[in-house]
C-alpha atoms as a PDB file:
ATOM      1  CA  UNK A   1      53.767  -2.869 -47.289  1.00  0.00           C
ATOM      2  CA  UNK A   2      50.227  -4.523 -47.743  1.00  0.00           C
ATOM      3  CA  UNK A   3      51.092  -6.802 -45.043  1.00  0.00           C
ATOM      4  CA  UNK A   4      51.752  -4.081 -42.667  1.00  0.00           C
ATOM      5  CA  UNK A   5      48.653  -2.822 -43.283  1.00  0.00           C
ATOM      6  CA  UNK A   6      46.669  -5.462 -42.567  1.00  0.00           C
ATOM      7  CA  UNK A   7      48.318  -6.611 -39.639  1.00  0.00           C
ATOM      8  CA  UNK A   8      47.758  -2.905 -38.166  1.00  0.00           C
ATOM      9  CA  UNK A   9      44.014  -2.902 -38.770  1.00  0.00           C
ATOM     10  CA  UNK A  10      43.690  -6.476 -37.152  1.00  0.00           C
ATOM     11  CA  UNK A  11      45.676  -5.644 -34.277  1.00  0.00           C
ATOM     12  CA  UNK A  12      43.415  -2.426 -34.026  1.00  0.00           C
ATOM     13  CA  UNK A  13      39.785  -4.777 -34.467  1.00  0.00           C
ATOM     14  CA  UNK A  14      41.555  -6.969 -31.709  1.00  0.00           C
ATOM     15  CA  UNK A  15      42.123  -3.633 -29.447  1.00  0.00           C
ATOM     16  CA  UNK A  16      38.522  -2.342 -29.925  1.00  0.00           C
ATOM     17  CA  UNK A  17      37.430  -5.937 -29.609  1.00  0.00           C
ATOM     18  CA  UNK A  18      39.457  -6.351 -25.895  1.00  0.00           C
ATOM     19  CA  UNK A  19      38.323  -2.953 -25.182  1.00  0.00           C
ATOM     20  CA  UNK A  20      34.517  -3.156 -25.794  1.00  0.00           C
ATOM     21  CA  UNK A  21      34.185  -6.688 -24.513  1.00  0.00           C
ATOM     22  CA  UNK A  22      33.763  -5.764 -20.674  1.00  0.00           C
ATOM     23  CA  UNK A  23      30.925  -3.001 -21.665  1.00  0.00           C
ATOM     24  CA  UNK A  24      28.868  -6.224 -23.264  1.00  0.00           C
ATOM     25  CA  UNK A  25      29.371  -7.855 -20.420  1.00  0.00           C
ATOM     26  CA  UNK A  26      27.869  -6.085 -17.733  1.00  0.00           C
ATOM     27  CA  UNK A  27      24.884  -4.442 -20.319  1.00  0.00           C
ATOM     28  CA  UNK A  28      24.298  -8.327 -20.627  1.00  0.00           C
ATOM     29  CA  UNK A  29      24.130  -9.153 -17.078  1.00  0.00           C
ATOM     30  CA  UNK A  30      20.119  -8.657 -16.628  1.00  0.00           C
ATOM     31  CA  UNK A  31      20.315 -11.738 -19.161  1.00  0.00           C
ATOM     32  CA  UNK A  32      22.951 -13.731 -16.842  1.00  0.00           C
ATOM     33  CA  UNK A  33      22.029 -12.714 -13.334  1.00  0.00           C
ATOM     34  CA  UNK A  34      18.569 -14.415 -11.680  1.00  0.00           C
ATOM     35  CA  UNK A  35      16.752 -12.139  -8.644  1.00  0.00           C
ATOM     36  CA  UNK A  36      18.318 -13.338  -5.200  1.00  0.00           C
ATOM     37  CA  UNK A  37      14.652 -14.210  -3.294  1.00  0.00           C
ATOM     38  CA  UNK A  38      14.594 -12.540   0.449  1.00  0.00           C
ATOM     39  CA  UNK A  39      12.234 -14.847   2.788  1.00  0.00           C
ATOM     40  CA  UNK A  40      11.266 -13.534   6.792  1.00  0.00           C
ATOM     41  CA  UNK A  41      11.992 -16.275   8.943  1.00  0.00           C
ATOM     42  CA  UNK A  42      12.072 -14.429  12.453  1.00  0.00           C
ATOM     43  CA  UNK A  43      11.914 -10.989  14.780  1.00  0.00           C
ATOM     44  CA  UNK A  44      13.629 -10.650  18.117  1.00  0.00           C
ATOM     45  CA  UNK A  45      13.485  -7.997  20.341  1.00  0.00           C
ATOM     46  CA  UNK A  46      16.109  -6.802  22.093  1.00  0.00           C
ATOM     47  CA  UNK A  47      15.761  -3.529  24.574  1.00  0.00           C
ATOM     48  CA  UNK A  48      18.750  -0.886  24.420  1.00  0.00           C
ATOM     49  CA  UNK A  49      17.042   1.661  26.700  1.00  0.00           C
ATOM     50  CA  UNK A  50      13.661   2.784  28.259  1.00  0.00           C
ATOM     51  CA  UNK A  51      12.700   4.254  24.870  1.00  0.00           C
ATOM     52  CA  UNK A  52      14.703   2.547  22.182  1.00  0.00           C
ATOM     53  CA  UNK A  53      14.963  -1.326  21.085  1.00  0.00           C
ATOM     54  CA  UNK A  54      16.694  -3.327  18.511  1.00  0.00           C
ATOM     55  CA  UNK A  55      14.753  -5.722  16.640  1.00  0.00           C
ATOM     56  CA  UNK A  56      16.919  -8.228  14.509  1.00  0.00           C
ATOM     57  CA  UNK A  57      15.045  -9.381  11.385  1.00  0.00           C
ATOM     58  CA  UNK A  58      15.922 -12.680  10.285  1.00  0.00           C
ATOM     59  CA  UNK A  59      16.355 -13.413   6.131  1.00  0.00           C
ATOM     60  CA  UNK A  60      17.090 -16.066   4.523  1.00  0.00           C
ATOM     61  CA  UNK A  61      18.719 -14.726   0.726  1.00  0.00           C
ATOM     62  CA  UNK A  62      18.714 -17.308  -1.910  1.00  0.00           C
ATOM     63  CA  UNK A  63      20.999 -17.025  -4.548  1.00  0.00           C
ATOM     64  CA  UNK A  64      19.230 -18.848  -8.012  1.00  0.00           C
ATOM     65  CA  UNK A  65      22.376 -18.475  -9.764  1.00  0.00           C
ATOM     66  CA  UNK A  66      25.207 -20.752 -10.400  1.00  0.00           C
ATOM     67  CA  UNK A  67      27.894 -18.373  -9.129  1.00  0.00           C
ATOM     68  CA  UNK A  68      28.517 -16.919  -5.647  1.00  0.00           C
ATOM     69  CA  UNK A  69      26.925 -13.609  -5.208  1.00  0.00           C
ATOM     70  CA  UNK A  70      28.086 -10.448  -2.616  1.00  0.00           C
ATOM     71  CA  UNK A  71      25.315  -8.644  -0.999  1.00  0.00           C
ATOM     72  CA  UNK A  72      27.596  -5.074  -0.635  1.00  0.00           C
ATOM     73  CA  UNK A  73      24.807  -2.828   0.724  1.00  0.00           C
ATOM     74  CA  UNK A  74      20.952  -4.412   2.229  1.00  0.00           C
ATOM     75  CA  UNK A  75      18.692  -0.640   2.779  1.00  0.00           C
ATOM     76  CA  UNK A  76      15.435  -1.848   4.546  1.00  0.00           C
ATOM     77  CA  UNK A  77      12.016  -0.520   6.393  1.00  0.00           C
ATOM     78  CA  UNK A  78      10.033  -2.613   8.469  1.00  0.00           C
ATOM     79  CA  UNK A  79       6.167  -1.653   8.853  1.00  0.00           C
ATOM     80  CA  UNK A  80       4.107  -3.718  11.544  1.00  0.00           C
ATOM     81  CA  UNK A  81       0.336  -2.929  11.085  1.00  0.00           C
ATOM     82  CA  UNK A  82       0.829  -0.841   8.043  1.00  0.00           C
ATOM     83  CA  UNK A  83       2.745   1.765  10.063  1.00  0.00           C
ATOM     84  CA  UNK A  84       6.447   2.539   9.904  1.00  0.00           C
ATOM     85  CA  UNK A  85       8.674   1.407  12.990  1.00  0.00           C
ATOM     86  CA  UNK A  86      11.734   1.424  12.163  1.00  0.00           C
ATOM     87  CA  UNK A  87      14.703   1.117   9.315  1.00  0.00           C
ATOM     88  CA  UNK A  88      17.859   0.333   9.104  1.00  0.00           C
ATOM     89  CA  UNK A  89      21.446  -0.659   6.900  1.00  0.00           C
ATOM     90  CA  UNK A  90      23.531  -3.894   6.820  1.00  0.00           C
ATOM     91  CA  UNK A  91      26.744  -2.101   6.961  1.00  0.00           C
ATOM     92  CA  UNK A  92      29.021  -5.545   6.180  1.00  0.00           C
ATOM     93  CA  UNK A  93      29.588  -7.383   3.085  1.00  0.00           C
ATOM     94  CA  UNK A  94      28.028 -11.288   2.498  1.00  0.00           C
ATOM     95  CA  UNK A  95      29.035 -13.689   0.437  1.00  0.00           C
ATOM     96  CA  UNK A  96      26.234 -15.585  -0.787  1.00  0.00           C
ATOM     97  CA  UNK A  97      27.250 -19.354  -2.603  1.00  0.00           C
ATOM     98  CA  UNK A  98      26.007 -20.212  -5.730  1.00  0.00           C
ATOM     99  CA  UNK A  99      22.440 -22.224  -5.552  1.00  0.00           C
ATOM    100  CA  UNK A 100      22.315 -21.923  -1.568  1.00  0.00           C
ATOM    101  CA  UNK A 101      20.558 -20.100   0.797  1.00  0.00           C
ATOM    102  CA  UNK A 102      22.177 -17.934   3.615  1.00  0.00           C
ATOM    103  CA  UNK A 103      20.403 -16.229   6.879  1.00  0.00           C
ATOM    104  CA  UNK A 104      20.940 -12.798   7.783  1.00  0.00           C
ATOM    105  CA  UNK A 105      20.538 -11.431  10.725  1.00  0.00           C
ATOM    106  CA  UNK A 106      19.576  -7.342   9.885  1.00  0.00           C
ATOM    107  CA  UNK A 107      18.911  -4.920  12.900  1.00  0.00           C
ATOM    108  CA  UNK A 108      16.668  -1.952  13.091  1.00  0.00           C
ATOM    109  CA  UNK A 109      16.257   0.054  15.860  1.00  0.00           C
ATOM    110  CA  UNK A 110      13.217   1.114  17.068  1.00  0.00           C
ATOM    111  CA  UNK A 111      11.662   3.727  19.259  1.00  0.00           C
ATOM    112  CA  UNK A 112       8.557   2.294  21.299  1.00  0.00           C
ATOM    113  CA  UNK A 113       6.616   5.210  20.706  1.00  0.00           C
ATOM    114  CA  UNK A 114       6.778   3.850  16.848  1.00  0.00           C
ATOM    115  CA  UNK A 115       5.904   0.265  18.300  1.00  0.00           C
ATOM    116  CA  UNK A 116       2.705   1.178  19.738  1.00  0.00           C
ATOM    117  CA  UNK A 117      -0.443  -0.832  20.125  1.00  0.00           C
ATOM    118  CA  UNK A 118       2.010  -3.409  18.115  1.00  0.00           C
ATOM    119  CA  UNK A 119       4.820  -4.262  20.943  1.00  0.00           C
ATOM    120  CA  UNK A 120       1.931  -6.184  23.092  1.00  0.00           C
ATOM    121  CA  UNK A 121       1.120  -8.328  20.496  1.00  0.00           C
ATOM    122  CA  UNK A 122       4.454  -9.388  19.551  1.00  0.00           C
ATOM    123  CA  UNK A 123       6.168  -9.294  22.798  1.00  0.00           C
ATOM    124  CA  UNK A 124       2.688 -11.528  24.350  1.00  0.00           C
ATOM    125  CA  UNK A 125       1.730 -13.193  21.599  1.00  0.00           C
ATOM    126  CA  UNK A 126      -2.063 -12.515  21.944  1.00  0.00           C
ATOM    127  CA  UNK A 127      -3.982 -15.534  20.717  1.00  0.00           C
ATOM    128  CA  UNK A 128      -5.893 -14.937  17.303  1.00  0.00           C
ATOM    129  CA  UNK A 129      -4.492 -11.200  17.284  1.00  0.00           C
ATOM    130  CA  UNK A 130      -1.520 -11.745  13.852  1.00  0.00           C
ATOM    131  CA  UNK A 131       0.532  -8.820  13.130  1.00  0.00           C
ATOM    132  CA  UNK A 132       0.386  -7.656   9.539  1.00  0.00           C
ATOM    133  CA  UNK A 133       4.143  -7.193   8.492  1.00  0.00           C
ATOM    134  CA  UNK A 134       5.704  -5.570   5.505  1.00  0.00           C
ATOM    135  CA  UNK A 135       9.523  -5.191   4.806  1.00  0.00           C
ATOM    136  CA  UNK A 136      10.536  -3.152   1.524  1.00  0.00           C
ATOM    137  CA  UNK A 137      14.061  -1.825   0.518  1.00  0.00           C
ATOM    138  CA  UNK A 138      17.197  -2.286  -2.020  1.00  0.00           C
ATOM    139  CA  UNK A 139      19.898  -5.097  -1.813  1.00  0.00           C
ATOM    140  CA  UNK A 140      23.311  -4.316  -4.177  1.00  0.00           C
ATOM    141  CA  UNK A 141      24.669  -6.994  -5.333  1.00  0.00           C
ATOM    142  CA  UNK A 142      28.043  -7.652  -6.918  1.00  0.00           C
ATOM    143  CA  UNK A 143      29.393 -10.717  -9.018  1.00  0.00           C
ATOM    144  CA  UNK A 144      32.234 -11.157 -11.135  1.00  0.00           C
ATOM    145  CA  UNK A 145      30.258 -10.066 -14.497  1.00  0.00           C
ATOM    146  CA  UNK A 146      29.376  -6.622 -11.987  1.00  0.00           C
ATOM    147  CA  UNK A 147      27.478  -5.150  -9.404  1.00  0.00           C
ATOM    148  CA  UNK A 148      23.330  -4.146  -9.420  1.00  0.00           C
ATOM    149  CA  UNK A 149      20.620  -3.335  -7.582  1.00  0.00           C
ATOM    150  CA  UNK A 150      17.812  -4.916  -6.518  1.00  0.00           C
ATOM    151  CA  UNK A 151      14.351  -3.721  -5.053  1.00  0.00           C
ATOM    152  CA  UNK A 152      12.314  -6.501  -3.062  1.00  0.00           C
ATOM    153  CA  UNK A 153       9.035  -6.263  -0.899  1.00  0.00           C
ATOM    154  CA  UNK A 154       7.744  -9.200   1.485  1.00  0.00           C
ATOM    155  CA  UNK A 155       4.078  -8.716   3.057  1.00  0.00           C
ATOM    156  CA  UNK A 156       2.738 -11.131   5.671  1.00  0.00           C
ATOM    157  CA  UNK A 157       1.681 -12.192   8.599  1.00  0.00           C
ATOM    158  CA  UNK A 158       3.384 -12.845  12.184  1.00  0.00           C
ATOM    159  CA  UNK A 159       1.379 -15.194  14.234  1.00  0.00           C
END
């Protein structure tokens, strides 16, 4: 009967233990899961009407970590000159591989009444005139531990 017993508790430790292991896990995964770093490397225009345009913001995402990551949801604004021109959503999901860096290619359309003053200067490229840029939003990412978000902001300046 003692035997019984005992084998009934461990079986129920084991059960809690199985159960409970999954919530460490993800609370842990600050610990395990490095910041994927988001680097401009180029804007292209691309006209869709007389008022409208697409530009297509080109990332590169490095993953740090030693495990693929999926980007499942990329929210972004894009301010040239300190004023707002656009936004947009990367509707598709990415696989990025462990210790690698990826490009993405992230459109946001555009009105040219929002472009203002700045469309000559990046269309042109006037000499010694750079184009303050800022690009601020939330990437979600998911890995096999479990999904979070991240914020990012990149500042600069297009020549």
């Amino acid at each position: 009967m003692i035997k019984s017993n005992k084998k009934n508790v461990g079986t129920r430790y084991g059960m809690l233990f199985l159960f409970t292991l999954p919530f460490f896990l993800v609370s842990c995964l600050g610990w395990i899961l490095e910041k994927p770093s988001f680097v401009l490397r180029e804007i292209t225009l691309s006209p869709r009407s007389l008022t409208e345009m697409t530009l297509l913001i080109g990332f590169d995402v490095q993953n740090p970590n030693r495990f693929d990551l999926t980007l499942t949801s990329f929210e972004y604004t894009v301010c040239l000159n300190n004023e707002e021109i656009g936004n947009g959503r990367l509707e598709k999901e990415l696989l990025i591989p462990s210790s690698s860096i990826t490009r993405v290619q992230a459109p946001v359309a555009a009105n040219f009444k929002n472009l203002a003053g700045n469309l000559q200067s990046i269309i042109f490229g006037i000499a010694g005139k750079d184009v303050a840029y800022k690009i601020e939003g939330k990437a979600n990412v998911k890995t096999f531990f479990g999904s979070r978000n991240f914020p990012f902001s990149k500042e600069g300046r297009l020549p």
